[in-house]
N, C-alpha and C. Protein backbone atom coordinates (compact mmCIF):
# COMPACT_ATOMS: atom_id res chain seq x y z
N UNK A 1 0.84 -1.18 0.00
CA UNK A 1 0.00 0.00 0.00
C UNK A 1 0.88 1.24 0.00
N UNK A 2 0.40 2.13 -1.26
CA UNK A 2 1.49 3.48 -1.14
C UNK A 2 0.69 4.54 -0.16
N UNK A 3 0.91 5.30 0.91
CA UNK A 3 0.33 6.25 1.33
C UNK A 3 0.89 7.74 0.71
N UNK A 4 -0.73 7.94 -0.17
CA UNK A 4 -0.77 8.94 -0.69
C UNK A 4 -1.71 10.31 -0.37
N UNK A 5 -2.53 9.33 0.74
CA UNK A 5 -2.91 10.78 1.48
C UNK A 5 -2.99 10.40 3.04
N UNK A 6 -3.39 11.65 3.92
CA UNK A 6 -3.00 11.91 5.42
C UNK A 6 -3.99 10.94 6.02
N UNK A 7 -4.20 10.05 6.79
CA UNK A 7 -5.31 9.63 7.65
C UNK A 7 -6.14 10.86 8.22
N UNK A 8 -7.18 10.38 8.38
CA UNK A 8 -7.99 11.44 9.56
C UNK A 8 -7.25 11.43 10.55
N UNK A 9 -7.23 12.72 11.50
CA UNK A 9 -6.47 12.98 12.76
C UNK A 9 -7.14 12.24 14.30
N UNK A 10 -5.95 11.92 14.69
CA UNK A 10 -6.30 10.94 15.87
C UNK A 10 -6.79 12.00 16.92
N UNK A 11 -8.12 12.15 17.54
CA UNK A 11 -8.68 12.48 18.69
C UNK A 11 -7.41 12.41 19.90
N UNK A 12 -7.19 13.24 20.85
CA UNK A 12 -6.65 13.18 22.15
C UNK A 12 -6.93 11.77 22.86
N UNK A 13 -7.91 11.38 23.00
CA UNK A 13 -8.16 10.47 23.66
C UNK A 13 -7.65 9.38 23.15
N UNK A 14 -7.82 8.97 21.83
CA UNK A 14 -7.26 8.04 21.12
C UNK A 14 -5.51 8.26 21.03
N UNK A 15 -5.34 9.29 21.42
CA UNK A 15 -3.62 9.34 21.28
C UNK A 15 -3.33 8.84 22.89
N UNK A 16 -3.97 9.39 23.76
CA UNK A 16 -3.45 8.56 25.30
C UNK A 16 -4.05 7.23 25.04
N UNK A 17 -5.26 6.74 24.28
CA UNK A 17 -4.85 5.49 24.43
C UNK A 17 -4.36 4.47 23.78
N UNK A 18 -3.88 4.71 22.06
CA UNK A 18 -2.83 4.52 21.68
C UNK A 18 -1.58 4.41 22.18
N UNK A 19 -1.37 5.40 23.63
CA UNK A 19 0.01 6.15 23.82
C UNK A 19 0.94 6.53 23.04
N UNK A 20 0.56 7.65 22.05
CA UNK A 20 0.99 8.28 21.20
C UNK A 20 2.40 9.25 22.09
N UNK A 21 3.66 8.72 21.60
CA UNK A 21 4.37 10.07 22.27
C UNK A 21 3.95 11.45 21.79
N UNK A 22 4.03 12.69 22.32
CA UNK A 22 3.92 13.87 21.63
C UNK A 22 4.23 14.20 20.67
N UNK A 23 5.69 14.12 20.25
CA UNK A 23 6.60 14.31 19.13
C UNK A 23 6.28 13.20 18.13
N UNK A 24 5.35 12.49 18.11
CA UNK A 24 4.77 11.74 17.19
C UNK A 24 3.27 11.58 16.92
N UNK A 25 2.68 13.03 17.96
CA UNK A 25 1.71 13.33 17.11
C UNK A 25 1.46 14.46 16.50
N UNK A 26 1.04 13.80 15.07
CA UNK A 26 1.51 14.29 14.05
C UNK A 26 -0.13 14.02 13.10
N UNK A 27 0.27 14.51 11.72
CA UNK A 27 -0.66 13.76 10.60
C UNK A 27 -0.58 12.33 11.06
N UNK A 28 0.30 11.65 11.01
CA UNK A 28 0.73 9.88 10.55
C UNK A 28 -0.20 9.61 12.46
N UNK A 29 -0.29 10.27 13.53
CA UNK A 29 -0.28 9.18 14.29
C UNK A 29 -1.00 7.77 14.44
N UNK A 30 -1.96 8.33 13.67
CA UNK A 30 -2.98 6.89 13.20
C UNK A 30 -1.80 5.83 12.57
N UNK A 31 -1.67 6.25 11.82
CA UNK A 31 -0.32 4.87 11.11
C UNK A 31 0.74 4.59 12.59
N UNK A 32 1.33 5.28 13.40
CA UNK A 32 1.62 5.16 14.26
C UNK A 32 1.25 3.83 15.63
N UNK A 33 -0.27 4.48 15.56
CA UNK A 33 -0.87 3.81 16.66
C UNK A 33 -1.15 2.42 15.92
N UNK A 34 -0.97 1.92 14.56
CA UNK A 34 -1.57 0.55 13.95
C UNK A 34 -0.51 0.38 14.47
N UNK A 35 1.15 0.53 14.17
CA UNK A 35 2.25 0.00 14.30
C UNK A 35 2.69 -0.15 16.13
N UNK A 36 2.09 0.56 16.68
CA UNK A 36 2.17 0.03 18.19
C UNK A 36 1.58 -0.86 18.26
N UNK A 37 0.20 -0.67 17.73
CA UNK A 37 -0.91 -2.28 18.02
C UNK A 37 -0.35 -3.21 17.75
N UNK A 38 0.40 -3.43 16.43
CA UNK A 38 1.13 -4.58 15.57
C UNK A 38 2.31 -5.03 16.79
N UNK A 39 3.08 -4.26 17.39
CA UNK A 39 4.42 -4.25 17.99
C UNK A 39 3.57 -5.27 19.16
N UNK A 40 2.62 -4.32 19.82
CA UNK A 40 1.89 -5.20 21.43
C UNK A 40 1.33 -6.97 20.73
N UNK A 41 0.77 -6.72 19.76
CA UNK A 41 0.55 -8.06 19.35
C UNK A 41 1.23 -9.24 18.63
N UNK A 42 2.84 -8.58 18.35
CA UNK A 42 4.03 -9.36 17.93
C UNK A 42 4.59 -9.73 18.97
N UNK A 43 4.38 -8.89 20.15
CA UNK A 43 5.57 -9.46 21.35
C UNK A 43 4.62 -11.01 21.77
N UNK A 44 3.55 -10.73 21.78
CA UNK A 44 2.61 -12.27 22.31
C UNK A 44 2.45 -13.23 21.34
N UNK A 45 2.53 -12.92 20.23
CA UNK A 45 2.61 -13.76 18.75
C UNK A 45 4.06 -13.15 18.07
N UNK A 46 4.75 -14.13 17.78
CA UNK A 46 6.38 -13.82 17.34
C UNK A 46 5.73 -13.77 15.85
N UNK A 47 5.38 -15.02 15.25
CA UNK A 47 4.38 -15.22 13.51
C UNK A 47 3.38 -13.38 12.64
N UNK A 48 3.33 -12.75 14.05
CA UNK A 48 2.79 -11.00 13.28
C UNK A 48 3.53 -10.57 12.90
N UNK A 49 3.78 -10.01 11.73
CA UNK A 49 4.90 -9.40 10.84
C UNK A 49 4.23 -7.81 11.22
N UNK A 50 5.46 -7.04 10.98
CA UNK A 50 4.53 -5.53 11.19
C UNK A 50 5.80 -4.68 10.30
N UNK A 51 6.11 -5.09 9.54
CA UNK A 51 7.01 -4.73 8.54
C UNK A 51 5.98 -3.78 7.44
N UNK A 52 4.72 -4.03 6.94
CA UNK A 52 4.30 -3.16 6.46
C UNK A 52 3.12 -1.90 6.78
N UNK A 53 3.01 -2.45 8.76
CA UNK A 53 2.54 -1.39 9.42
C UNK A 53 3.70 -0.25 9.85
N UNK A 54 4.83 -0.78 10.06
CA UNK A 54 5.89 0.09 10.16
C UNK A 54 5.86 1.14 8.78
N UNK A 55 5.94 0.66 7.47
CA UNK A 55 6.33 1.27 6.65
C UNK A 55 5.73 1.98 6.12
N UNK A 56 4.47 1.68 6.35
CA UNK A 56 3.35 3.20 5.62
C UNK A 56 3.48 3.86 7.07
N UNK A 57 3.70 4.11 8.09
CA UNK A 57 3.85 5.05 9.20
C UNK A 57 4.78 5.86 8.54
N UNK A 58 6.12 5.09 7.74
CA UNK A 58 7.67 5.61 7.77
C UNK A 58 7.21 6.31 6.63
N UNK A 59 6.57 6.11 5.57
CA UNK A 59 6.00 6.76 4.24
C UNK A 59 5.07 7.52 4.44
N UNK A 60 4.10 7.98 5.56
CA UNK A 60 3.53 8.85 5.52
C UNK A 60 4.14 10.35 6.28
N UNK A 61 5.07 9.56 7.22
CA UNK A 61 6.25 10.65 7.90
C UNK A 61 6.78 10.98 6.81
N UNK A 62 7.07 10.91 5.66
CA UNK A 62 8.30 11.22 4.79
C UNK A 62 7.27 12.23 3.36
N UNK A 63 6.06 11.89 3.35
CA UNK A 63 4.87 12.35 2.76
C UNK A 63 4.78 13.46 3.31
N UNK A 64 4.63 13.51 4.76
CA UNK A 64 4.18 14.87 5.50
C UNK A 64 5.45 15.63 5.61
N UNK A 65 7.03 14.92 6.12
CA UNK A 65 7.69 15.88 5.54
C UNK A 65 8.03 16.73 4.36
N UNK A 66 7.57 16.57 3.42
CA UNK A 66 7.61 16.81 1.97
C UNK A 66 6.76 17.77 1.71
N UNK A 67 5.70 17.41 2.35
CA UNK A 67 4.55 19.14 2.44
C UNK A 67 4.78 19.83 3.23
N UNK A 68 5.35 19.76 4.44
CA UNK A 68 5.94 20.97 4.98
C UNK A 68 6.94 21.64 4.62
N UNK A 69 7.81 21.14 3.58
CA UNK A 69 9.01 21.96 2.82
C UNK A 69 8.09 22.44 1.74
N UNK A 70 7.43 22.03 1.62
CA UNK A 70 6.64 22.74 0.64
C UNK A 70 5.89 24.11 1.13
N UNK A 71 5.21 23.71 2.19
CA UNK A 71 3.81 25.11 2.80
C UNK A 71 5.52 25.75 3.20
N UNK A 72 7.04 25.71 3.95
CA UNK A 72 7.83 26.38 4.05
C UNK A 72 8.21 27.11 2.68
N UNK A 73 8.48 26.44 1.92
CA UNK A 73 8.64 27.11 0.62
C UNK A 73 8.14 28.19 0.28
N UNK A 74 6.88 28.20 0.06
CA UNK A 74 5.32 28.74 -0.50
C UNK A 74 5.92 30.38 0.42
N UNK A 75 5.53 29.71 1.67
CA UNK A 75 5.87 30.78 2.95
C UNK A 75 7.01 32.05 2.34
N UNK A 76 8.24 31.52 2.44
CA UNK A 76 9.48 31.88 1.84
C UNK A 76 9.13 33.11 0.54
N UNK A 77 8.56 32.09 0.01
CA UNK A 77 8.05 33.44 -1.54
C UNK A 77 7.40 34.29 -1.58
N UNK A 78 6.21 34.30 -0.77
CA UNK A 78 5.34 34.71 -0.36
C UNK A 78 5.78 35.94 0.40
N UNK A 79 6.27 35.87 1.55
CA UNK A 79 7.24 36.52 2.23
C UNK A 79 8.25 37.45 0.92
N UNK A 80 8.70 36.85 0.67
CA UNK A 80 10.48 37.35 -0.64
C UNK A 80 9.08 38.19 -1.50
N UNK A 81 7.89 38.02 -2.23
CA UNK A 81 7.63 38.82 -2.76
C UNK A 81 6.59 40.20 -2.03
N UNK A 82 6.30 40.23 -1.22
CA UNK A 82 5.49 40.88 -0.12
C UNK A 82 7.11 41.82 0.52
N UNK A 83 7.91 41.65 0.07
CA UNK A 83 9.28 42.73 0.89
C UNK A 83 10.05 43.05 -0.35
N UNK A 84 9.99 42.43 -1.87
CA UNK A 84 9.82 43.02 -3.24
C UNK A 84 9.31 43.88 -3.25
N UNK A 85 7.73 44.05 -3.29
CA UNK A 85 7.03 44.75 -3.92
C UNK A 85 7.17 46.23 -2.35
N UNK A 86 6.94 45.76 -1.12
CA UNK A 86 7.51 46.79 -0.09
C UNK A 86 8.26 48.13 -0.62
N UNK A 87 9.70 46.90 -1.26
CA UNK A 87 10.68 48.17 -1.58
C UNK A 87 10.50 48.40 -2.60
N UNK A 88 9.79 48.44 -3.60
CA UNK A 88 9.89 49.10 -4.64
C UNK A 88 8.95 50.67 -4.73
N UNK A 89 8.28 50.45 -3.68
CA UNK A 89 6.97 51.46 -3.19
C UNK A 89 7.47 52.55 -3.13
């Protein structure tokens, strides 16, 4: 599965009971919280693979980084032409 768009955002409640760290909530924490579920249910079953709950977490982190260099970008120009047009006044 390629993740090509954001999950819906995980509710507070669902992040404490996921136990979402902070710094991992994010867009992805839903992909997050599958890959904890997968992890709690591999340690009691060794046979659960979570190799491709890990990896759409790791691909949607790398998705969402990619739009934030982007909305930074945007920002940047936006900015650079708004202090253009300033000085030319």
């Amino acid at each position: 599965m390629s993740v090509t768009q954001f999950p819906p955002l995980l509710s507070e409640n669902d992040c404490q009971k996921y136990k979402v760290p902070l710094k991992w909530r994010d867009r992805c924490a839903a992909y997050f919280a599958l890959y904890q579920t997968c992890l709690i249910r591999q340690s009691a079953n060794s046979s659960v693979n979570c190799k491709h709950d890990k990896h759409s977490w790791e691909e949607c982190e790398n998705l969402d980084l990619i739009r934030r260099k982007q909305e930074l970008k945007e920002a940047k120009d936006k900015r650079r032409e708004e202090l253009a047009s300033a000085s030319s006044s």
